[in-house]
N, C-alpha and C. Protein backbone atom coordinates (compact mmCIF):
# COMPACT_ATOMS: atom_id res chain seq x y z
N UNK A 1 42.12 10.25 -14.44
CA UNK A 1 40.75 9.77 -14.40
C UNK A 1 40.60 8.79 -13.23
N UNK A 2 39.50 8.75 -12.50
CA UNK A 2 39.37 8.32 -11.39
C UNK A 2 38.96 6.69 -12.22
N UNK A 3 39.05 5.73 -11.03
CA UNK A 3 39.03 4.07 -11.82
C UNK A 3 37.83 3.58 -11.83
N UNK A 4 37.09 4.56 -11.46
CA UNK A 4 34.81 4.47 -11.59
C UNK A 4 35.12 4.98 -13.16
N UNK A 5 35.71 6.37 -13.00
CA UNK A 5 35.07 6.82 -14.34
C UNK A 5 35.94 5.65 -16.02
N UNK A 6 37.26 5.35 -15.58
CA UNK A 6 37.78 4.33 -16.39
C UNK A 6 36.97 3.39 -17.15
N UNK A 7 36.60 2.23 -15.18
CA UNK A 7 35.85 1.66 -15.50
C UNK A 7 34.54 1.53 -16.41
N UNK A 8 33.48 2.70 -16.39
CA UNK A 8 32.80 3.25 -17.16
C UNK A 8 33.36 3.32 -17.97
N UNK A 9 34.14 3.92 -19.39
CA UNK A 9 34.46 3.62 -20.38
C UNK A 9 35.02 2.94 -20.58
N UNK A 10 35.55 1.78 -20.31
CA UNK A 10 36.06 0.16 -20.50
C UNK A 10 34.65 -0.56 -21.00
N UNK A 11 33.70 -0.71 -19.89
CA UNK A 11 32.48 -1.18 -20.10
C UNK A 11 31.46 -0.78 -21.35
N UNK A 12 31.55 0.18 -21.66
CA UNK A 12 30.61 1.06 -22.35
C UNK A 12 31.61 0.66 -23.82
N UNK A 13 32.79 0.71 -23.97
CA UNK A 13 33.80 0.33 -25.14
C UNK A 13 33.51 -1.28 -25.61
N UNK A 14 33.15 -2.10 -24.32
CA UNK A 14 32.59 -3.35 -24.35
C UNK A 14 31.58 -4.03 -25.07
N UNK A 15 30.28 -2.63 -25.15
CA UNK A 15 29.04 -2.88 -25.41
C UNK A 15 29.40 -1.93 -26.86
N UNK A 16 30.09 -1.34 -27.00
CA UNK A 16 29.98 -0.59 -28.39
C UNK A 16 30.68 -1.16 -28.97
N UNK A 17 31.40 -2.26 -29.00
CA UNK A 17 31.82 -2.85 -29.80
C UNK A 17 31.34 -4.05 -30.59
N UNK A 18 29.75 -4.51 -30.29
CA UNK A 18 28.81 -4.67 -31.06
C UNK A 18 28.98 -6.22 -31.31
N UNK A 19 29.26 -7.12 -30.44
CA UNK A 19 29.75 -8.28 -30.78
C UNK A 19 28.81 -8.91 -31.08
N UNK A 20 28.70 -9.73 -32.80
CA UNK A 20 27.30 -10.47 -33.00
C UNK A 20 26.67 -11.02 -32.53
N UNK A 21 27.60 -11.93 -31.18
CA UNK A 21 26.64 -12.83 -30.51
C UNK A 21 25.80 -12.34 -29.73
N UNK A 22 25.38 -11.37 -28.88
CA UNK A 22 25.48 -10.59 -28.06
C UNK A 22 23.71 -10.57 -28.51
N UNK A 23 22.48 -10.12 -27.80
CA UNK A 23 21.50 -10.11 -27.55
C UNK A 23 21.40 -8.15 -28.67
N UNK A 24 19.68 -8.60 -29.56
CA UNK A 24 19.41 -7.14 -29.62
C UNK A 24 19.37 -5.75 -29.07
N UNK A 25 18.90 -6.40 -27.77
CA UNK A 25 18.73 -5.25 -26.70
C UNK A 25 20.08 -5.05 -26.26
N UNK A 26 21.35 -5.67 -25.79
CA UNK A 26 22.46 -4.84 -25.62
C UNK A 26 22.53 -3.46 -25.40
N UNK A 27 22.28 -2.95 -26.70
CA UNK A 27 22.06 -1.34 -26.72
C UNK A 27 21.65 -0.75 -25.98
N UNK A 28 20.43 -1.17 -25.57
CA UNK A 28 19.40 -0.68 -24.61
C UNK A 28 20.04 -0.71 -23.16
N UNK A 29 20.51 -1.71 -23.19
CA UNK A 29 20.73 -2.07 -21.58
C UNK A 29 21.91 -1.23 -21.23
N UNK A 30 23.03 -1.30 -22.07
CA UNK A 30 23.87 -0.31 -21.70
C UNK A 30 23.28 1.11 -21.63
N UNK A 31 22.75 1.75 -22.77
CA UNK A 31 22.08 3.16 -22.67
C UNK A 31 20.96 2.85 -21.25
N UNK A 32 20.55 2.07 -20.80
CA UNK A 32 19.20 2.44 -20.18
C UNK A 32 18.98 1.35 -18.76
N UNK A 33 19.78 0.85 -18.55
CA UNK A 33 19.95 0.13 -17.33
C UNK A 33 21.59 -0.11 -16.66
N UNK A 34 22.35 -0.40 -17.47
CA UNK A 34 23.49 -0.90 -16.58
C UNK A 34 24.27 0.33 -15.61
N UNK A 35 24.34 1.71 -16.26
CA UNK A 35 24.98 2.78 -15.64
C UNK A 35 23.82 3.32 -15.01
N UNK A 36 22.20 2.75 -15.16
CA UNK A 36 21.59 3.78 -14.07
C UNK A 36 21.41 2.87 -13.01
N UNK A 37 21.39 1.18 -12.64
CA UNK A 37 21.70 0.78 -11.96
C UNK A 37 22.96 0.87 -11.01
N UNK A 38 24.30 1.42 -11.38
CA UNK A 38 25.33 2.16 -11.05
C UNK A 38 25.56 3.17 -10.08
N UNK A 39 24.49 4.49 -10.84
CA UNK A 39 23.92 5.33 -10.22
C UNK A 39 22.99 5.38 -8.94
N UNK A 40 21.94 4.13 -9.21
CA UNK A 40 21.20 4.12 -7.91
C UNK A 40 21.76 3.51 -6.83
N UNK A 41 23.01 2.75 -7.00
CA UNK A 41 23.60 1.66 -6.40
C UNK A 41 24.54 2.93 -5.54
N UNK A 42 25.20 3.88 -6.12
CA UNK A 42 25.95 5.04 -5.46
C UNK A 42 25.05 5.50 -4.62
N UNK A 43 23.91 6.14 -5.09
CA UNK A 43 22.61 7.06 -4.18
C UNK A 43 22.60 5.79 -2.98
N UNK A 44 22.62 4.77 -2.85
CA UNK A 44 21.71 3.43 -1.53
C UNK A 44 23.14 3.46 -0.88
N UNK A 45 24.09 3.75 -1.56
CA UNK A 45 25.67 2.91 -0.83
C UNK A 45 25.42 4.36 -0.21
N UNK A 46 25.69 5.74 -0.62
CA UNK A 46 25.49 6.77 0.27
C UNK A 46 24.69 6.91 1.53
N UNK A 47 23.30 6.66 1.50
CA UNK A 47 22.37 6.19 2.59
C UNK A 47 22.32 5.66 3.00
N UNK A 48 22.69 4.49 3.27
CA UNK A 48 23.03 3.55 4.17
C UNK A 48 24.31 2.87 4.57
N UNK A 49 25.72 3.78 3.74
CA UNK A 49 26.74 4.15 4.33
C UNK A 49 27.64 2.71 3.98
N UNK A 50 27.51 2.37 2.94
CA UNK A 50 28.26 1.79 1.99
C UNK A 50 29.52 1.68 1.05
N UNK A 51 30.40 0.99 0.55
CA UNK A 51 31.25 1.42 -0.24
C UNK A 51 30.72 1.76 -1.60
N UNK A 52 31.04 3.69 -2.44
CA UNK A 52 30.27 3.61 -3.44
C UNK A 52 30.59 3.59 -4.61
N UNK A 53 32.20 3.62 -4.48
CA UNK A 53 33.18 2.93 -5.66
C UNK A 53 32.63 1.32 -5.49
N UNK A 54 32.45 0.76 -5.02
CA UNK A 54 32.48 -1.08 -5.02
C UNK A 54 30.85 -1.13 -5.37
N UNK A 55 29.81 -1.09 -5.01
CA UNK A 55 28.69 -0.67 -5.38
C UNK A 55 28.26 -0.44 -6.65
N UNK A 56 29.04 1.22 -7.18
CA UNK A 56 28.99 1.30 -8.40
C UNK A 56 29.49 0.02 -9.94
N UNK A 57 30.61 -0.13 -9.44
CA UNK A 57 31.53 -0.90 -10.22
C UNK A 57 30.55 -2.30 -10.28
N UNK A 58 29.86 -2.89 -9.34
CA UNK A 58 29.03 -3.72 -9.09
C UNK A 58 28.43 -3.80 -10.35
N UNK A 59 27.12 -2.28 -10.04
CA UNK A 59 26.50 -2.17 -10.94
C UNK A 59 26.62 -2.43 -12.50
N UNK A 60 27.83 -1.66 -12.76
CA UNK A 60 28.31 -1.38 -13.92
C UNK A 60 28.57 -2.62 -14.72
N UNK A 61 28.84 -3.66 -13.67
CA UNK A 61 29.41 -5.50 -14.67
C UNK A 61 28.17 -6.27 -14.13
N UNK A 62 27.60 -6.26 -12.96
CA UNK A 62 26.38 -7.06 -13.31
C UNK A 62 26.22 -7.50 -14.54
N UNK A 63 26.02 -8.90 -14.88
CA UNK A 63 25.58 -9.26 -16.11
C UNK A 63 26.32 -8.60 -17.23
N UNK A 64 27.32 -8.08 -17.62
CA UNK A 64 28.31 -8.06 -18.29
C UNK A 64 28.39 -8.81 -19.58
N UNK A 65 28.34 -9.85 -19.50
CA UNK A 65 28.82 -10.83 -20.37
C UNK A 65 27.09 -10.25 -21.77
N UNK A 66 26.56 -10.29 -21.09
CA UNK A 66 25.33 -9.54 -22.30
C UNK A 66 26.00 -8.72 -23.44
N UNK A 67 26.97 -7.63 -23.47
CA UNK A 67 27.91 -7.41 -23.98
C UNK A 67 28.02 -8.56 -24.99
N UNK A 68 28.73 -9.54 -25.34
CA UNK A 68 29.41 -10.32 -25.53
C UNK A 68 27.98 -11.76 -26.17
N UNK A 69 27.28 -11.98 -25.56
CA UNK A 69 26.53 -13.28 -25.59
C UNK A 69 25.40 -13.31 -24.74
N UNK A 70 24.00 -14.18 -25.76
CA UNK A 70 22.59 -13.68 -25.23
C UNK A 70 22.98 -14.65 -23.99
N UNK A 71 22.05 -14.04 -22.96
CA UNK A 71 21.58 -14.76 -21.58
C UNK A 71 21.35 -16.66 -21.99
N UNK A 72 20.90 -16.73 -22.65
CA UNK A 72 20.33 -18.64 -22.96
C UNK A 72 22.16 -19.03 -23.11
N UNK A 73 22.77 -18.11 -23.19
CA UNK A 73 24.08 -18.59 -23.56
C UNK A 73 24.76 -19.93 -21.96
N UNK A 74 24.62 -21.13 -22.47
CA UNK A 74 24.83 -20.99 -20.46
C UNK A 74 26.27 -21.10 -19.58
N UNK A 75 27.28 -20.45 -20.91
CA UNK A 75 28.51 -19.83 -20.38
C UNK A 75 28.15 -18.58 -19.75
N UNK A 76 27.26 -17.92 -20.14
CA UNK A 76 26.50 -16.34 -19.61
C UNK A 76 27.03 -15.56 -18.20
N UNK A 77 27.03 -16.52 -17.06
CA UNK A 77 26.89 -16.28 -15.58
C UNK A 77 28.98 -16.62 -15.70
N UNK A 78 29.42 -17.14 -15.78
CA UNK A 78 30.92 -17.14 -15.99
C UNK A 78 31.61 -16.49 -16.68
N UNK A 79 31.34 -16.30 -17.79
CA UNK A 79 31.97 -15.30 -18.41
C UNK A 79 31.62 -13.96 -17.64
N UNK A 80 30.38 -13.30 -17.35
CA UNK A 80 30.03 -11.81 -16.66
C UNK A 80 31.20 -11.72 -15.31
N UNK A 81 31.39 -13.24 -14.61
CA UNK A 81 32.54 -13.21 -13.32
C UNK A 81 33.85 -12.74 -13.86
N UNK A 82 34.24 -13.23 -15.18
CA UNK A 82 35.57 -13.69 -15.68
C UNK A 82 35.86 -11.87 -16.33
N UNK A 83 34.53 -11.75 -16.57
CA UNK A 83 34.89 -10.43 -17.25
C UNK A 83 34.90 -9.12 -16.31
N UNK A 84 34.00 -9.28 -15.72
CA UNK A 84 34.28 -8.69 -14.39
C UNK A 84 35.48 -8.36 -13.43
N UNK A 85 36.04 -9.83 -13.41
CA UNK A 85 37.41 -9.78 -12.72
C UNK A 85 38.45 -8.74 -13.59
N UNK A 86 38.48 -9.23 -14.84
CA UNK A 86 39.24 -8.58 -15.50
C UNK A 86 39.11 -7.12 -15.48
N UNK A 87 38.13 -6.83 -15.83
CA UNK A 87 38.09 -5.44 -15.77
C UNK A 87 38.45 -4.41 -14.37
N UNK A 88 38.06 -4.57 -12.70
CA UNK A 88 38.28 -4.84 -11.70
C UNK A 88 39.79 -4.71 -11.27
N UNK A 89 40.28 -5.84 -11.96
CA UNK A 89 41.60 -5.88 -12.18
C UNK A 89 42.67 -4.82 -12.98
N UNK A 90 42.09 -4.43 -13.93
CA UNK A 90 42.84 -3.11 -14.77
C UNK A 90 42.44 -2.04 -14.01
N UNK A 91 41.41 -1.83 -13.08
CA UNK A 91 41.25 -0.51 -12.72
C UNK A 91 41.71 -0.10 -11.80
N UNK A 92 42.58 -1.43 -11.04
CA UNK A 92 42.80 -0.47 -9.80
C UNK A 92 42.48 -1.33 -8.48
N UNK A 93 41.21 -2.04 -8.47
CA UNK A 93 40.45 -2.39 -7.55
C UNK A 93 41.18 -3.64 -6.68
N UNK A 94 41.04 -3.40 -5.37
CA UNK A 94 41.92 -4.63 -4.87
C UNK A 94 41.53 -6.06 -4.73
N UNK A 95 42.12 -7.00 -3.98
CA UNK A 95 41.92 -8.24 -4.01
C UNK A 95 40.46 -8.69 -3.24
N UNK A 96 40.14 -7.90 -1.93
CA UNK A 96 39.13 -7.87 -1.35
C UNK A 96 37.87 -6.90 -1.81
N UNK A 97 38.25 -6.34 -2.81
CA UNK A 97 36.88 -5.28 -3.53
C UNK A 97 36.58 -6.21 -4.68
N UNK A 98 37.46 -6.29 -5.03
CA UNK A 98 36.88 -7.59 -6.69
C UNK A 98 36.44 -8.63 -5.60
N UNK A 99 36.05 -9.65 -4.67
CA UNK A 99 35.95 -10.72 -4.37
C UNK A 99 34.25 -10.19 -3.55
N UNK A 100 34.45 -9.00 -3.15
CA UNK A 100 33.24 -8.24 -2.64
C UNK A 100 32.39 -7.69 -3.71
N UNK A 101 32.78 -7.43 -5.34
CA UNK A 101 31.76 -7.15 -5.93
C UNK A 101 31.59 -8.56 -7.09
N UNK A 102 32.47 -9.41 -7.03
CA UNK A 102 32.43 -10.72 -7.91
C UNK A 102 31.83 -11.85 -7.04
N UNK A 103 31.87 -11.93 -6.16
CA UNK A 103 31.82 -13.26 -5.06
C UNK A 103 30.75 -13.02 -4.10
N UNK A 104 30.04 -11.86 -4.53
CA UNK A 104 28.91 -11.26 -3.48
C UNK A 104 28.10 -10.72 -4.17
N UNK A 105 28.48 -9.22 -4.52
CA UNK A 105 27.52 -8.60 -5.22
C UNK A 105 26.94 -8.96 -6.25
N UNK A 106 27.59 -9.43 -7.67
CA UNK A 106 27.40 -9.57 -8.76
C UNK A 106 26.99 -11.09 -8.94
N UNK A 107 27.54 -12.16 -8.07
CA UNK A 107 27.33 -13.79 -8.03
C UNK A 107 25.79 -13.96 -7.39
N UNK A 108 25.06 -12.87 -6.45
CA UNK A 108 23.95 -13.45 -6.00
C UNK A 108 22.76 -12.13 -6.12
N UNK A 109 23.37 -11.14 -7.22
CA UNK A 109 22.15 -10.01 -6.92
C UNK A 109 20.81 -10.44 -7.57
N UNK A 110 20.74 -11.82 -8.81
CA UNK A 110 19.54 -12.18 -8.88
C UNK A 110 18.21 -12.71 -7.72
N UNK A 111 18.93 -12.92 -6.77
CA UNK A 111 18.35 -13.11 -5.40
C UNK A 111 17.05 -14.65 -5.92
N UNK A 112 17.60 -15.63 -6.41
CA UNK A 112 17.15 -16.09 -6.90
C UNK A 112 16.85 -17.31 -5.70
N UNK A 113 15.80 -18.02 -5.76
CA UNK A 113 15.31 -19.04 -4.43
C UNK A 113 16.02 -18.06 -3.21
N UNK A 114 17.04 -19.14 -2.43
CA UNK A 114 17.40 -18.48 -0.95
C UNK A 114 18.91 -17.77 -1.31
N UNK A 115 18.61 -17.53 -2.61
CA UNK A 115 20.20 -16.82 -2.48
C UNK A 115 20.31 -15.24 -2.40
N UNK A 116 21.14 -14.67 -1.36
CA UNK A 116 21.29 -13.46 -1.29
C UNK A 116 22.92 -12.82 -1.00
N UNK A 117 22.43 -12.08 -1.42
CA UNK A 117 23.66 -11.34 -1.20
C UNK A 117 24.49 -11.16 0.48
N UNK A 118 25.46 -11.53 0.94
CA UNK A 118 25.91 -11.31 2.42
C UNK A 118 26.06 -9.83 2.72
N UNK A 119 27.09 -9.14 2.15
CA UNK A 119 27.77 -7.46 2.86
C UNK A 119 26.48 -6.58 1.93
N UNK A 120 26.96 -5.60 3.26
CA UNK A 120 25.95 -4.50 2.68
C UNK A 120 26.24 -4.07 1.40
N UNK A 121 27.28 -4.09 0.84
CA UNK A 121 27.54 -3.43 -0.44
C UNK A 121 26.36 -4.85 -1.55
N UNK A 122 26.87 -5.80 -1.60
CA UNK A 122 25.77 -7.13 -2.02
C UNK A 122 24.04 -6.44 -2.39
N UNK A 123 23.73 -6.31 -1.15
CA UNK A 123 22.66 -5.91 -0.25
C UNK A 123 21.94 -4.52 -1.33
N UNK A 124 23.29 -3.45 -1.62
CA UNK A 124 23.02 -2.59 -2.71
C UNK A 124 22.33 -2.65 -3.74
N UNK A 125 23.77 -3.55 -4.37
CA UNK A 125 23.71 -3.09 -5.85
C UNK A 125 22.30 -3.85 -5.92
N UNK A 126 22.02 -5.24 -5.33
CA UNK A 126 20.74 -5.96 -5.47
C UNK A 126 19.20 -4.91 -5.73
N UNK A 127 19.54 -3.81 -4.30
CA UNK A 127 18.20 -3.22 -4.71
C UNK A 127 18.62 -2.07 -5.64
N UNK A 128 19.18 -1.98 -6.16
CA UNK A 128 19.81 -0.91 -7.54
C UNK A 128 19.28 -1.25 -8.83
N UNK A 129 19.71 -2.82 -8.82
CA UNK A 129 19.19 -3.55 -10.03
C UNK A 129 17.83 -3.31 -9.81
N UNK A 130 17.00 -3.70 -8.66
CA UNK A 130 15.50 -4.02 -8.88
C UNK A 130 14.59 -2.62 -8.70
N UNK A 131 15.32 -1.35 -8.68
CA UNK A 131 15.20 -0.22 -8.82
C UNK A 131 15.40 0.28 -10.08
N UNK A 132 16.55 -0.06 -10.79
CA UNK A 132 16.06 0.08 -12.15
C UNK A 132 15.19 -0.37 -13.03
N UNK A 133 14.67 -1.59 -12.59
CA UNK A 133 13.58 -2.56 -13.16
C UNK A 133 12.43 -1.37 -13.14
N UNK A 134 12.17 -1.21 -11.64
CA UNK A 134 11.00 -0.70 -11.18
C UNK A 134 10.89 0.88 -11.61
N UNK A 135 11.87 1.54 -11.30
CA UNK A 135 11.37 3.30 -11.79
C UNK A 135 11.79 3.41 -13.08
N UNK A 136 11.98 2.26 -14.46
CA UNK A 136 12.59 2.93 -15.49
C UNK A 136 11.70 2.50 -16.02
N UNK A 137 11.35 2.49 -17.60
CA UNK A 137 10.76 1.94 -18.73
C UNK A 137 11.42 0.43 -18.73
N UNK A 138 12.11 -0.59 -18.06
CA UNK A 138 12.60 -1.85 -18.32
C UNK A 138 11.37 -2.43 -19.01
N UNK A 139 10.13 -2.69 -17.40
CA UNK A 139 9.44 -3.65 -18.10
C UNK A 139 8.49 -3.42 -18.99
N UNK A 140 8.37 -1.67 -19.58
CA UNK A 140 7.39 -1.66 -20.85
C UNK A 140 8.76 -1.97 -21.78
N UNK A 141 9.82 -1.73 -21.45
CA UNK A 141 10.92 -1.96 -22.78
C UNK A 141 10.38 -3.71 -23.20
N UNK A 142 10.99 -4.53 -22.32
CA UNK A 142 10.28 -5.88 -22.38
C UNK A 142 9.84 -6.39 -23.01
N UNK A 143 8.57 -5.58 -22.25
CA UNK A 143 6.97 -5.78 -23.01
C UNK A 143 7.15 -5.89 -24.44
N UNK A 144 7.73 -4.56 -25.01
CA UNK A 144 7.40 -4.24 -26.05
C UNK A 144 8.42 -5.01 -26.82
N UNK A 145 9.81 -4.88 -26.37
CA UNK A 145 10.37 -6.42 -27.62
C UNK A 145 9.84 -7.60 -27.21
N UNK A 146 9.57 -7.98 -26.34
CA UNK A 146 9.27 -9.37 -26.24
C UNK A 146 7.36 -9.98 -27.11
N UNK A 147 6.75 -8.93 -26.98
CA UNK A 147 5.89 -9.04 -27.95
C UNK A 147 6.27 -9.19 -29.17
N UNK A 148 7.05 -9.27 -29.79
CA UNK A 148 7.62 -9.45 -31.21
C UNK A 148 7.28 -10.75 -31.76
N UNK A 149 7.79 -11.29 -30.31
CA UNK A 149 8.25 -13.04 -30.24
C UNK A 149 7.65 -13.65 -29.85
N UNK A 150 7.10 -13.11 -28.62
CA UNK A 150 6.76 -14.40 -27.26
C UNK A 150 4.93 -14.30 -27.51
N UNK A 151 4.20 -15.11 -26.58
CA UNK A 151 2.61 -14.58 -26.74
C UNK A 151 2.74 -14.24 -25.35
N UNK A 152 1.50 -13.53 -25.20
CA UNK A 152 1.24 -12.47 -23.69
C UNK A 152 0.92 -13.05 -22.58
N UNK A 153 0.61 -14.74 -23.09
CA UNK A 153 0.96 -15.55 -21.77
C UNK A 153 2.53 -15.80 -21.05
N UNK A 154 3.07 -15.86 -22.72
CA UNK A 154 5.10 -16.10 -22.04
C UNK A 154 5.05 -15.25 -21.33
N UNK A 155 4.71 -14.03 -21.74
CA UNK A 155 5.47 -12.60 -21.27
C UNK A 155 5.07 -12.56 -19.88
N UNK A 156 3.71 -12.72 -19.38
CA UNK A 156 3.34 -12.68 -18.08
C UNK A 156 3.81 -13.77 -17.34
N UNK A 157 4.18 -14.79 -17.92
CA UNK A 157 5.25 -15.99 -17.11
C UNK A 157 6.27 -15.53 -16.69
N UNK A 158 7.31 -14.63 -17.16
CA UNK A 158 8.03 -14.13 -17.00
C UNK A 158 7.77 -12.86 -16.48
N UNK A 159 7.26 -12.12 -16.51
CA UNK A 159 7.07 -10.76 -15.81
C UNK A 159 6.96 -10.83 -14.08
N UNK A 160 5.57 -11.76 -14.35
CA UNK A 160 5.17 -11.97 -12.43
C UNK A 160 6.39 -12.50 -11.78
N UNK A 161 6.86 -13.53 -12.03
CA UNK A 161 7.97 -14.03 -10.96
C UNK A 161 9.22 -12.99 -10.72
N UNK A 162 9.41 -12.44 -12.23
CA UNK A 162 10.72 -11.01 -11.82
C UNK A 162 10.34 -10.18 -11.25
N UNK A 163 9.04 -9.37 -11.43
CA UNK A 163 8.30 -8.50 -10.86
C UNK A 163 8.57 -8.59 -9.17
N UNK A 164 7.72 -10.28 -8.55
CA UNK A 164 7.80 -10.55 -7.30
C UNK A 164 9.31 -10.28 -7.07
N UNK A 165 10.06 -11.02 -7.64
CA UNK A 165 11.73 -11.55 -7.26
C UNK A 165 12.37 -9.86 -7.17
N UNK A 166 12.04 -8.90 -7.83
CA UNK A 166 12.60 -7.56 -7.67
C UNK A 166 12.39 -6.89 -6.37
N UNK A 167 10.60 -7.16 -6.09
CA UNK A 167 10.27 -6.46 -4.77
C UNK A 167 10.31 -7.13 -3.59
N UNK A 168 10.48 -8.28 -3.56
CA UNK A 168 10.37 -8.79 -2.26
C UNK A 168 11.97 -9.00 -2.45
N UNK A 169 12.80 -9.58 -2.46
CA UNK A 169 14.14 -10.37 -2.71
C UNK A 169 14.94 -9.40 -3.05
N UNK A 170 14.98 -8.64 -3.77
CA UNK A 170 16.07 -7.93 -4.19
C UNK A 170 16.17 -6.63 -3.24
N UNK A 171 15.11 -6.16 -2.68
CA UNK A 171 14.99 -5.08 -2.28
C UNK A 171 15.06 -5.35 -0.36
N UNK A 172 16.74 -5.30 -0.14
CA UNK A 172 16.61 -5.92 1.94
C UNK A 172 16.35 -4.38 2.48
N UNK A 173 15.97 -3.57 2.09
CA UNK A 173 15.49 -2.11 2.55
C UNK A 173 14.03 -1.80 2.64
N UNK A 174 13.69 -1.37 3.67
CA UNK A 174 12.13 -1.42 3.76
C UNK A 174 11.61 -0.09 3.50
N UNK A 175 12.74 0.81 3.76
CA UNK A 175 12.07 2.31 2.70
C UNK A 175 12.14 2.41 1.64
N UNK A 176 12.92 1.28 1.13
CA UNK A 176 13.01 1.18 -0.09
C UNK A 176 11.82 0.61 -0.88
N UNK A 177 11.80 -0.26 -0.43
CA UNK A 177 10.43 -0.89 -0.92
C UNK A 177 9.48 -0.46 -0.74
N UNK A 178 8.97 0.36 0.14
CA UNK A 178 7.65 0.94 0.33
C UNK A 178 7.72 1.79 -0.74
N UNK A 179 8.66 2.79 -0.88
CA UNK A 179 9.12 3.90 -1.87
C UNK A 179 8.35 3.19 -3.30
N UNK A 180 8.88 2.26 -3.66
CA UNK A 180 8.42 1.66 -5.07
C UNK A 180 6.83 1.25 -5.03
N UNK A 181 6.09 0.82 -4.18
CA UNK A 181 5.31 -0.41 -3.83
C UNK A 181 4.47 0.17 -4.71
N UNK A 182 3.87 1.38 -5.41
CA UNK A 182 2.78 1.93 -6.08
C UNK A 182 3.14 1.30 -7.34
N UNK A 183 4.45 1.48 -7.82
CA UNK A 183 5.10 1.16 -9.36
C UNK A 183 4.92 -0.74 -9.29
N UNK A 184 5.00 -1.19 -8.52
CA UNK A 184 4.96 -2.25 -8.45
C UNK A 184 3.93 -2.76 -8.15
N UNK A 185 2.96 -2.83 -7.57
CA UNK A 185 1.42 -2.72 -8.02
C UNK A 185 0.77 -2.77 -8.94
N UNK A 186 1.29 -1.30 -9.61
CA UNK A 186 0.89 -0.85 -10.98
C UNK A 186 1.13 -1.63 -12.31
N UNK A 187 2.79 -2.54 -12.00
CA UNK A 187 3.08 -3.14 -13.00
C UNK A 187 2.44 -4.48 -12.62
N UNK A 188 2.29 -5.04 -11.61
CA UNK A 188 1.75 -6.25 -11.21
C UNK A 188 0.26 -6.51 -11.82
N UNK A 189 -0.34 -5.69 -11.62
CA UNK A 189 -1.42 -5.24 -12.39
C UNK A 189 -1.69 -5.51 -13.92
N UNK A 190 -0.37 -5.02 -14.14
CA UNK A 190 -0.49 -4.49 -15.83
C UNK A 190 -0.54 -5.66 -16.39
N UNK A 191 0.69 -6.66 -15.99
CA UNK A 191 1.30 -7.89 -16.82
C UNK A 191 0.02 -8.81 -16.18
N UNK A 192 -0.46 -8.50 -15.20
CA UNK A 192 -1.86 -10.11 -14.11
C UNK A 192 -2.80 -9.68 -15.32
N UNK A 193 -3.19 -8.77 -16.28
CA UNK A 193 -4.08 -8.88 -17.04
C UNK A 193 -3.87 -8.78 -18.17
N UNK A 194 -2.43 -9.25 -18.58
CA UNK A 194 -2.05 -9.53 -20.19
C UNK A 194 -3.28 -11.10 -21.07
N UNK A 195 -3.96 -10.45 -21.90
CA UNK A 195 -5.02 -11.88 -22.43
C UNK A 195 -4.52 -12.16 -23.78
């Protein structure tokens, strides 16, 4: 078995193992974001001539620790590194690919204020993540648990700034972004008139 496809069931063994602390949606995210972020992260590393083992693998532990413990957790961002490494580490991956998808890709793909990702592989998985945001059901998934809880002002507190932070920040590709700009509109739209 090749150490992508390993990796993939290491991770996926991670999230099925159902750890209480661990956020409702878990489920979801493994079924419906973490391996298709993976996927798109392979398709961008291909086109623009990337590593798409390091890329993928990126994808695949991004945020990791969700698995394991909700986001408010604020061990959250250390443990996803720690677990990351580890895993990285059993598969195979060398000293300069774990430090390129732990120390780059995975440490700054929130693209959060001025932080970005440096190597092109970084550069990827970033618009992978904000590609899965954008062409999947994420933010009606959201929507729809976070209505449970939150009122439709939280939700749009939170929507607009990820929304922006996906398309402008996450996305350093400009065909890329044009590619989305309708979906992102559309959702910009949706959540600017939550009452």
């Amino acid at each position: 078995m090749s150490r992508i496809g390993s990796l993939r069931e290491k991770v996926k063994a991670l999230y099925d193992s159902k750890n209480p602390s661990r956020e409702d949606w878990a489920d979801w995210l493994c079924s419906n974001h973490i391996f298709v972020v993976a996927d798109f992260a392979s398709e961008l590393a291909n086109r623009y001539g990337a590593n798409a083992e390091v890329v993928a693998a990126a994808g695949m532990l991004h945020d990791i620790a969700d698995a394991e413990m909700s986001r408010f957790n604020l061990e959250h961002e250390k443990r996803s590194l720690e677990i990351a490494r580890k895993l990285l580490t059993e598969n195979g991956f060398s000293k300069a690919e774990i430090a390129l998808v732990v120390d780059d890709a995975i440490r700054f793909h929130g693209c959060h204020g001025d932080e970005r990702p440096a190597s092109l592989e970084g550069k990827v998985m970033a618009a992978a993540d904000a590609l899965a945001h954008l062409k999947t059901d994420f933010y009606k998934h959201a929507l729809d648990d976070k209505s449970k809880e939150e009122s439709l002002d939280d939700i749009k507190k939170w929507a607009l700034p990820k929304l922006e932070r996906d398309f402008t920040n996450k996305i350093a590709f400009d065909d890329v972004r044009e590619g989305v700009r309708p979906t992102y509109e559309g959702l910009k739209t949706l959540f600017s008139n939550l009452a």
